[in-house]
Protein backbone atom coordinates (compact mmCIF):
# COMPACT_ATOMS: atom_id res chain seq x y z
CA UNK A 1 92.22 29.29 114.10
CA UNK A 2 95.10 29.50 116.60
CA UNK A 3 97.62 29.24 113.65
CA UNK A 4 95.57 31.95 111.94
CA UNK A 5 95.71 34.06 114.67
CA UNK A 6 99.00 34.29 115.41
CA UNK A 7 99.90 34.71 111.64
CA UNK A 8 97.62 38.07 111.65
CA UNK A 9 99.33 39.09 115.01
CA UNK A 10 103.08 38.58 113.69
CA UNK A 11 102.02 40.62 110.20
CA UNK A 12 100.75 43.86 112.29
CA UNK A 13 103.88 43.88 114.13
CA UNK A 14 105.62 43.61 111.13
CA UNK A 15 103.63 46.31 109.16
CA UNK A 16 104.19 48.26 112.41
CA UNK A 17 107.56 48.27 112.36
CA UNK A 18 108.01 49.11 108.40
CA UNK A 19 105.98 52.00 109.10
CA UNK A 20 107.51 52.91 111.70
CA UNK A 21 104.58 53.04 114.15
CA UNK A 22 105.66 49.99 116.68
CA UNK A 23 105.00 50.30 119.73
CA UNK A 24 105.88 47.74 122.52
CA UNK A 25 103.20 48.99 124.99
CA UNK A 26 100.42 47.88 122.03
CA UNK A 27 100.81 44.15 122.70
CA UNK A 28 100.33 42.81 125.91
CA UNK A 29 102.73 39.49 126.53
CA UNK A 30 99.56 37.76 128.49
CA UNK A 31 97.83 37.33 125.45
CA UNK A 32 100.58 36.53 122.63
CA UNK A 33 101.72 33.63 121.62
CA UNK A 34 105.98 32.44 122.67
CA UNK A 35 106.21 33.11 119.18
CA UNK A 36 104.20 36.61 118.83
CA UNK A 37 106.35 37.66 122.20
CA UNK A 38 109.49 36.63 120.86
CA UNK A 39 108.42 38.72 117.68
CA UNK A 40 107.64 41.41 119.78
CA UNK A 41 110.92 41.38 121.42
CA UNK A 42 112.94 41.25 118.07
CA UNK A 43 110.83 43.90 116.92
CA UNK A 44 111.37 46.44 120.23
CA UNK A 45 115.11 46.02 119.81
CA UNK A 46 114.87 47.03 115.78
CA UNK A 47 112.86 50.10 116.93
CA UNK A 48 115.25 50.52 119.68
CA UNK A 49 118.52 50.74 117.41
CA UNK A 50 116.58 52.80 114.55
CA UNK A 51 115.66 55.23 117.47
CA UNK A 52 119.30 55.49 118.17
CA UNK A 53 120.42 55.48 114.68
CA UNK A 54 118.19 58.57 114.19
CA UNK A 55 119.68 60.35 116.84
CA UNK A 56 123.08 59.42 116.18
CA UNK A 57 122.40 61.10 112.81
CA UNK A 58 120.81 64.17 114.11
CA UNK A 59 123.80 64.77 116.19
CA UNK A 60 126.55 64.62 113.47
CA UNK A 61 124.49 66.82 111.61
CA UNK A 62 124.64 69.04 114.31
CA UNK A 63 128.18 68.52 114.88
CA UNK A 64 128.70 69.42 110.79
CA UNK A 65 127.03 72.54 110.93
CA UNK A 66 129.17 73.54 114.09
CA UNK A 67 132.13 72.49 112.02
CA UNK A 68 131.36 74.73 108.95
CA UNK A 69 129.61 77.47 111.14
CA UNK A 70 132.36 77.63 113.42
CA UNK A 71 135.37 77.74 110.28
CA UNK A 72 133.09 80.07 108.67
CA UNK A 73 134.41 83.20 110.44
CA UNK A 74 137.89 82.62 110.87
CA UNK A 75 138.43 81.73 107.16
CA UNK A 76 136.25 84.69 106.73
CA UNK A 77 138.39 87.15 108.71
CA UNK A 78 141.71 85.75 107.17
CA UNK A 79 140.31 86.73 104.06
CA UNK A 80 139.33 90.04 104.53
CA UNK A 81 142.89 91.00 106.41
CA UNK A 82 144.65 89.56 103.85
CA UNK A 83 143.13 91.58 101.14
CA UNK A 84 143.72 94.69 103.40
CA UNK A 85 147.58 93.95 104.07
CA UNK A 86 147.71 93.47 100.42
CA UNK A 87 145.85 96.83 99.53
CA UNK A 88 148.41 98.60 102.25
CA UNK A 89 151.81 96.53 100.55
CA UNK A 90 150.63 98.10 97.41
CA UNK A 91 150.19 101.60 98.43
CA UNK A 92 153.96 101.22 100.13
CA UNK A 93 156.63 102.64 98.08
CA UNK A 94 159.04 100.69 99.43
CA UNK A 95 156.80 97.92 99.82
CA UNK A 96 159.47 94.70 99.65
CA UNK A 97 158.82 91.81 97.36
CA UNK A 98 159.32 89.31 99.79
CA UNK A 99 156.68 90.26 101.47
CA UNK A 100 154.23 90.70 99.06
CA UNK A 101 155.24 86.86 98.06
CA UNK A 102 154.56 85.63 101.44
CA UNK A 103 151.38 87.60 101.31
CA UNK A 104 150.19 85.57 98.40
CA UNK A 105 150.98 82.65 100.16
CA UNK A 106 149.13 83.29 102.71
CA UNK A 107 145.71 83.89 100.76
CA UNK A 108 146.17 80.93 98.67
CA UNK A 109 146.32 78.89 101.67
CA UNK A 110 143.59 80.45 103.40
CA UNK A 111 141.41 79.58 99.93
CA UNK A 112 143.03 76.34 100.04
CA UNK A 113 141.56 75.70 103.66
CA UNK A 114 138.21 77.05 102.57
CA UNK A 115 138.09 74.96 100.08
CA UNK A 116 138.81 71.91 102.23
CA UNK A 117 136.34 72.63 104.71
CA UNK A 118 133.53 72.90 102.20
CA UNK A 119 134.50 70.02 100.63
CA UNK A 120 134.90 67.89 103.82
CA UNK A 121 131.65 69.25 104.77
CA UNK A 122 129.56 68.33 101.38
CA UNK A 123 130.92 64.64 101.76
CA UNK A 124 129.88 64.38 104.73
CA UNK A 125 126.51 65.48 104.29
CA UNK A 126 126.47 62.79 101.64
CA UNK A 127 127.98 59.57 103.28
CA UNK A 128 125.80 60.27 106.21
CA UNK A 129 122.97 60.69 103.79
CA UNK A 130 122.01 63.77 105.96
CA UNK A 131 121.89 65.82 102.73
CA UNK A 132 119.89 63.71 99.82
CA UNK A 133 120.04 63.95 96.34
CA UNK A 134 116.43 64.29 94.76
CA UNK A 135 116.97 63.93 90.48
CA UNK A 136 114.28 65.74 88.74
CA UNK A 137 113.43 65.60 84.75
CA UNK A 138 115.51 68.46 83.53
CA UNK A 139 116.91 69.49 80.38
CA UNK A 140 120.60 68.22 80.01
CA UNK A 141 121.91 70.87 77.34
CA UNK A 142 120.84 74.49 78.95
CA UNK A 143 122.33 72.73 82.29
CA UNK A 144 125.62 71.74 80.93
CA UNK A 145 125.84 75.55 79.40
CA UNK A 146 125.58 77.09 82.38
CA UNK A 147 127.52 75.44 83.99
CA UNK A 148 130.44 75.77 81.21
CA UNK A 149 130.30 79.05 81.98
CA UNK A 150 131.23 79.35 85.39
CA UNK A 151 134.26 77.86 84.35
CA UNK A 152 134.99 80.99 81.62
CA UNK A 153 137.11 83.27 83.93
CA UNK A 154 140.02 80.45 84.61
CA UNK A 155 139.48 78.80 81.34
CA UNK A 156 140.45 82.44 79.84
CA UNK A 157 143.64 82.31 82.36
CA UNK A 158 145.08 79.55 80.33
CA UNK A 159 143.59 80.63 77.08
CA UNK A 160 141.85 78.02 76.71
CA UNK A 161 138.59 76.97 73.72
CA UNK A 162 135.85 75.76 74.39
CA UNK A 163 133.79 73.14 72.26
CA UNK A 164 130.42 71.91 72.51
CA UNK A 165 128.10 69.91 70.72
CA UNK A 166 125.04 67.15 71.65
CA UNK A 167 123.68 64.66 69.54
CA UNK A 168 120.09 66.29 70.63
CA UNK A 169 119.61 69.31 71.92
CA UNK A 170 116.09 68.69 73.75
CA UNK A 171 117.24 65.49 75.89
CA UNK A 172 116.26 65.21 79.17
CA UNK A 173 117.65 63.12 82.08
CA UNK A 174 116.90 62.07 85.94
CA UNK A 175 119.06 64.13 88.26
CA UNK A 176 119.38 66.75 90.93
CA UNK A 177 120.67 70.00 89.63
CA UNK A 178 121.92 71.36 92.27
CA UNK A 179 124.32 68.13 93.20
CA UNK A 180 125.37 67.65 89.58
CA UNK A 181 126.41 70.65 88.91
CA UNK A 182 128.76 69.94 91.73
CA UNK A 183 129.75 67.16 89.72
CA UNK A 184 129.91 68.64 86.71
CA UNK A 185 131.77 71.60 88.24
CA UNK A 186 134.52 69.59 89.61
CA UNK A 187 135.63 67.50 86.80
CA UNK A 188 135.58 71.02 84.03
CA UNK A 189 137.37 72.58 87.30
CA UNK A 190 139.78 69.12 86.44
CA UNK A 191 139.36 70.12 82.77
CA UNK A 192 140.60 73.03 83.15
CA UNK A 193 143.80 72.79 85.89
CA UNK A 194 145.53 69.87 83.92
CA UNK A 195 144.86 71.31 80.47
CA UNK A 196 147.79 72.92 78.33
CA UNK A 197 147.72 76.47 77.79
CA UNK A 198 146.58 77.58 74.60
CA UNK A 199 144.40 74.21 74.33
CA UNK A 200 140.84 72.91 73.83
CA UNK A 201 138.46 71.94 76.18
CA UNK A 202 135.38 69.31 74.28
CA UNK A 203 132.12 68.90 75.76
CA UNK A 204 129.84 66.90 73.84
CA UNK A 205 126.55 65.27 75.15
CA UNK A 206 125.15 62.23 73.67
CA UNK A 207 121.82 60.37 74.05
CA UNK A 208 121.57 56.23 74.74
CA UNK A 209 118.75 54.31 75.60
CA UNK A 210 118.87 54.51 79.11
CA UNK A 211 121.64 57.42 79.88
CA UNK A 212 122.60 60.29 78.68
CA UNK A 213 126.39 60.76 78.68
CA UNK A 214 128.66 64.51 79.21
CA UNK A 215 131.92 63.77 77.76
CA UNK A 216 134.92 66.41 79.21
CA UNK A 217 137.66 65.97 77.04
CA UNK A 218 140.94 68.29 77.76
CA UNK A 219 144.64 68.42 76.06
CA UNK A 220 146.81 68.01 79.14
CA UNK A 221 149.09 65.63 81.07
CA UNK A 222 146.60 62.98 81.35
CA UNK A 223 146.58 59.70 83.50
CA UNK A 224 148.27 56.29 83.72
CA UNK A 225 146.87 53.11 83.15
CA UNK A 226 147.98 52.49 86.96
CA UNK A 227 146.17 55.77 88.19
CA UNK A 228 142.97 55.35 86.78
CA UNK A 229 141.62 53.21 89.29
CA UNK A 230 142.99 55.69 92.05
CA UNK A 231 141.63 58.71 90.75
CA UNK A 232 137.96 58.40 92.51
CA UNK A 233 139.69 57.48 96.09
CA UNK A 234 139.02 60.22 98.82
CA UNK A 235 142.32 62.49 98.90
CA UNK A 236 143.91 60.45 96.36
CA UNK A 237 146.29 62.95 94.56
CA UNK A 238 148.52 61.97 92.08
CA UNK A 239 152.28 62.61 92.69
CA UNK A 240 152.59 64.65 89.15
CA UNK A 241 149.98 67.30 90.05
CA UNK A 242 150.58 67.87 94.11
CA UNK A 243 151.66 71.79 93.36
CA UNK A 244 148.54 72.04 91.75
CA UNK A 245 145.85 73.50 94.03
CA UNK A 246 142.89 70.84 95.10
CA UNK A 247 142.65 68.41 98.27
CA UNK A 248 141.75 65.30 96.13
CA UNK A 249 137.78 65.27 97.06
CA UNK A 250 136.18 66.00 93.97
CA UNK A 251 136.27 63.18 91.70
CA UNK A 252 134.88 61.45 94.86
CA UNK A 253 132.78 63.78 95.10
CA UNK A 254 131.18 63.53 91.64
CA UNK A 255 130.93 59.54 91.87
CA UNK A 256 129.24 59.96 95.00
CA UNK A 257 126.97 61.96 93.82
CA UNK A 258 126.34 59.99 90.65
CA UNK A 259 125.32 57.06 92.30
CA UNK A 260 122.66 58.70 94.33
CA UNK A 261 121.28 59.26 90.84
CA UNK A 262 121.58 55.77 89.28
CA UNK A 263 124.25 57.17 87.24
CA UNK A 264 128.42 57.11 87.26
CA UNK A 265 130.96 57.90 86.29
CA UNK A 266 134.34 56.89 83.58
CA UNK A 267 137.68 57.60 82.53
CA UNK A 268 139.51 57.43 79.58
CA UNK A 269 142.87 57.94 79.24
CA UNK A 270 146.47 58.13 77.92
CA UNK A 271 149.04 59.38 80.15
CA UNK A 272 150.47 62.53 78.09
CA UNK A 273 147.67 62.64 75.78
CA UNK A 274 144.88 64.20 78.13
CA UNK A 275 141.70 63.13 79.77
CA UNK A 276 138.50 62.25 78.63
CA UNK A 277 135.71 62.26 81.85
CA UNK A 278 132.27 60.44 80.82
CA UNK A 279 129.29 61.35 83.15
CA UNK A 280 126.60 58.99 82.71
CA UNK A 281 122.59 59.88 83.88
CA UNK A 282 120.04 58.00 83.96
CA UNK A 283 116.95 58.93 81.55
CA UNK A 284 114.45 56.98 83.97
């Protein structure tokens, strides 16, 4: 009976705990057990350190939205008198060259740092799990057009074609739209920046079993053997593409991301050849 007892004691406190409704005060150490009070004081501590986990979150979420809110108006205001120092150059007949070089400077880095800060933000909205991905049944096709086509205005800067094809046009897959198109985004954004000019850009979707797969295929300068297990490393940048613009988040990025979805990510490459970027989600 005793044994019983303090069984059925131990399992509340347990059940308690998972759902997160433990309260010390509940069990009174008079009546429990060395055992059930030991449990009880195990217990209190867990609750204890979740309690401060919690808050610990809560306050670098806080902190990230200062972060972002706080950038927000600077990068913001850099912006807009940029343009307007630009619009003035250009009305100047003698308007010097120089100038209008350092000018352009100038904006790209402010873009550059805008870019940054979003990105820095996003990731860490995601490694502190403040921000969580929720995958959905969608409709892979329609979502991979779409987002193809926010890519059309630089793809057109470098002339470049694009080709798509799926193996069925109705599949459907497990994943959050919003997040993967982030994904998605950054390695056609990759695509794209490291392609040749006057070169093609594949997309092709296939269907498996359990995934279906978005193959990104460019022309371009590709990557080594001794790169390709770099490339997915926060702020890894490759040596042979620093003057490009980028901060070296966004393959991260779309891993990340991935794996909140029971998906990933590959690479296949020859260095000189191009790219080919496989994104792999789950069908559930």
């Amino acid at each position: 009976m005793f044994h019983n007892r303090t069984l059925d004691h131990l399992d509340k406190m347990l059940s308690d705990a998972i759902n997160g409704e433990f309260q010390e005060s509940d069990y009174d150490e008079t009546e429990l057990s060395r055992l059930e009070t030991k449990w009880k004081h195990f217990l209190s501590a867990s609750q204890l350190s979740k309690n401060q986990l919690d808050k610990a979150k809560r306050n670098i979420e806080g902190l990230i939205a200062d972060i972002a809110h706080q950038t927000r108006t600077p990068i913001a205001n850099l912006k807009l008198y940029s343009a307007l120092l630009e619009e003035c150059l250009q009305k100047r007949e003698d308007a010097v060259s120089d100038e209008q070089k350092l000018l352009q400077e100038m904006i790209m880095q402010t873009e550059k740092l805008e870019f940054l800060v979003q990105s820095l933000t996003k990731m860490s909205r995601l490694e502190s799990n403040i921000i969580t991905v929720n995958p959905q049944c969608e409709k892979v096709v329609p979502f991979v057009k779409e987002t193809i086509s926010l890519m059309e205005a630089a793809a057109r800067k470098k002339q470049l074609v694009w080709e798509f094809g799926a193996s069925n046009e109705t599949c459907t897959a497990m994943f959050d739209s919003k997040w993967t198109r982030e994904a998605l985004e950054n390695i056609l954004d990759n695509a794209v920046k490291y392609s040749f000019e006057n070169s093609t850009v594949r997309v092709f979707i296939e269907e498996y079993g359990l995934y279906v797969s978005i193959s990104v295929k460019n022309e371009g300068i590709g990557i080594s053997e001794k790169e390709s297990s770099r490339i997915f490393e926060r702020f890894y940048r490759s040596e042979k593409v620093l003057q490009k613009e980028g901060v070296g988040l966004g393959l991260y990025l779309a891993r990340e991301i991935l794996q909140r979805e029971n998906g990933y990510i590959e690479v296949r490459s020859v260095e000189g050849n191009g790219a080919e970027f496989i994104l792999y989600l789950w069908k559930g």
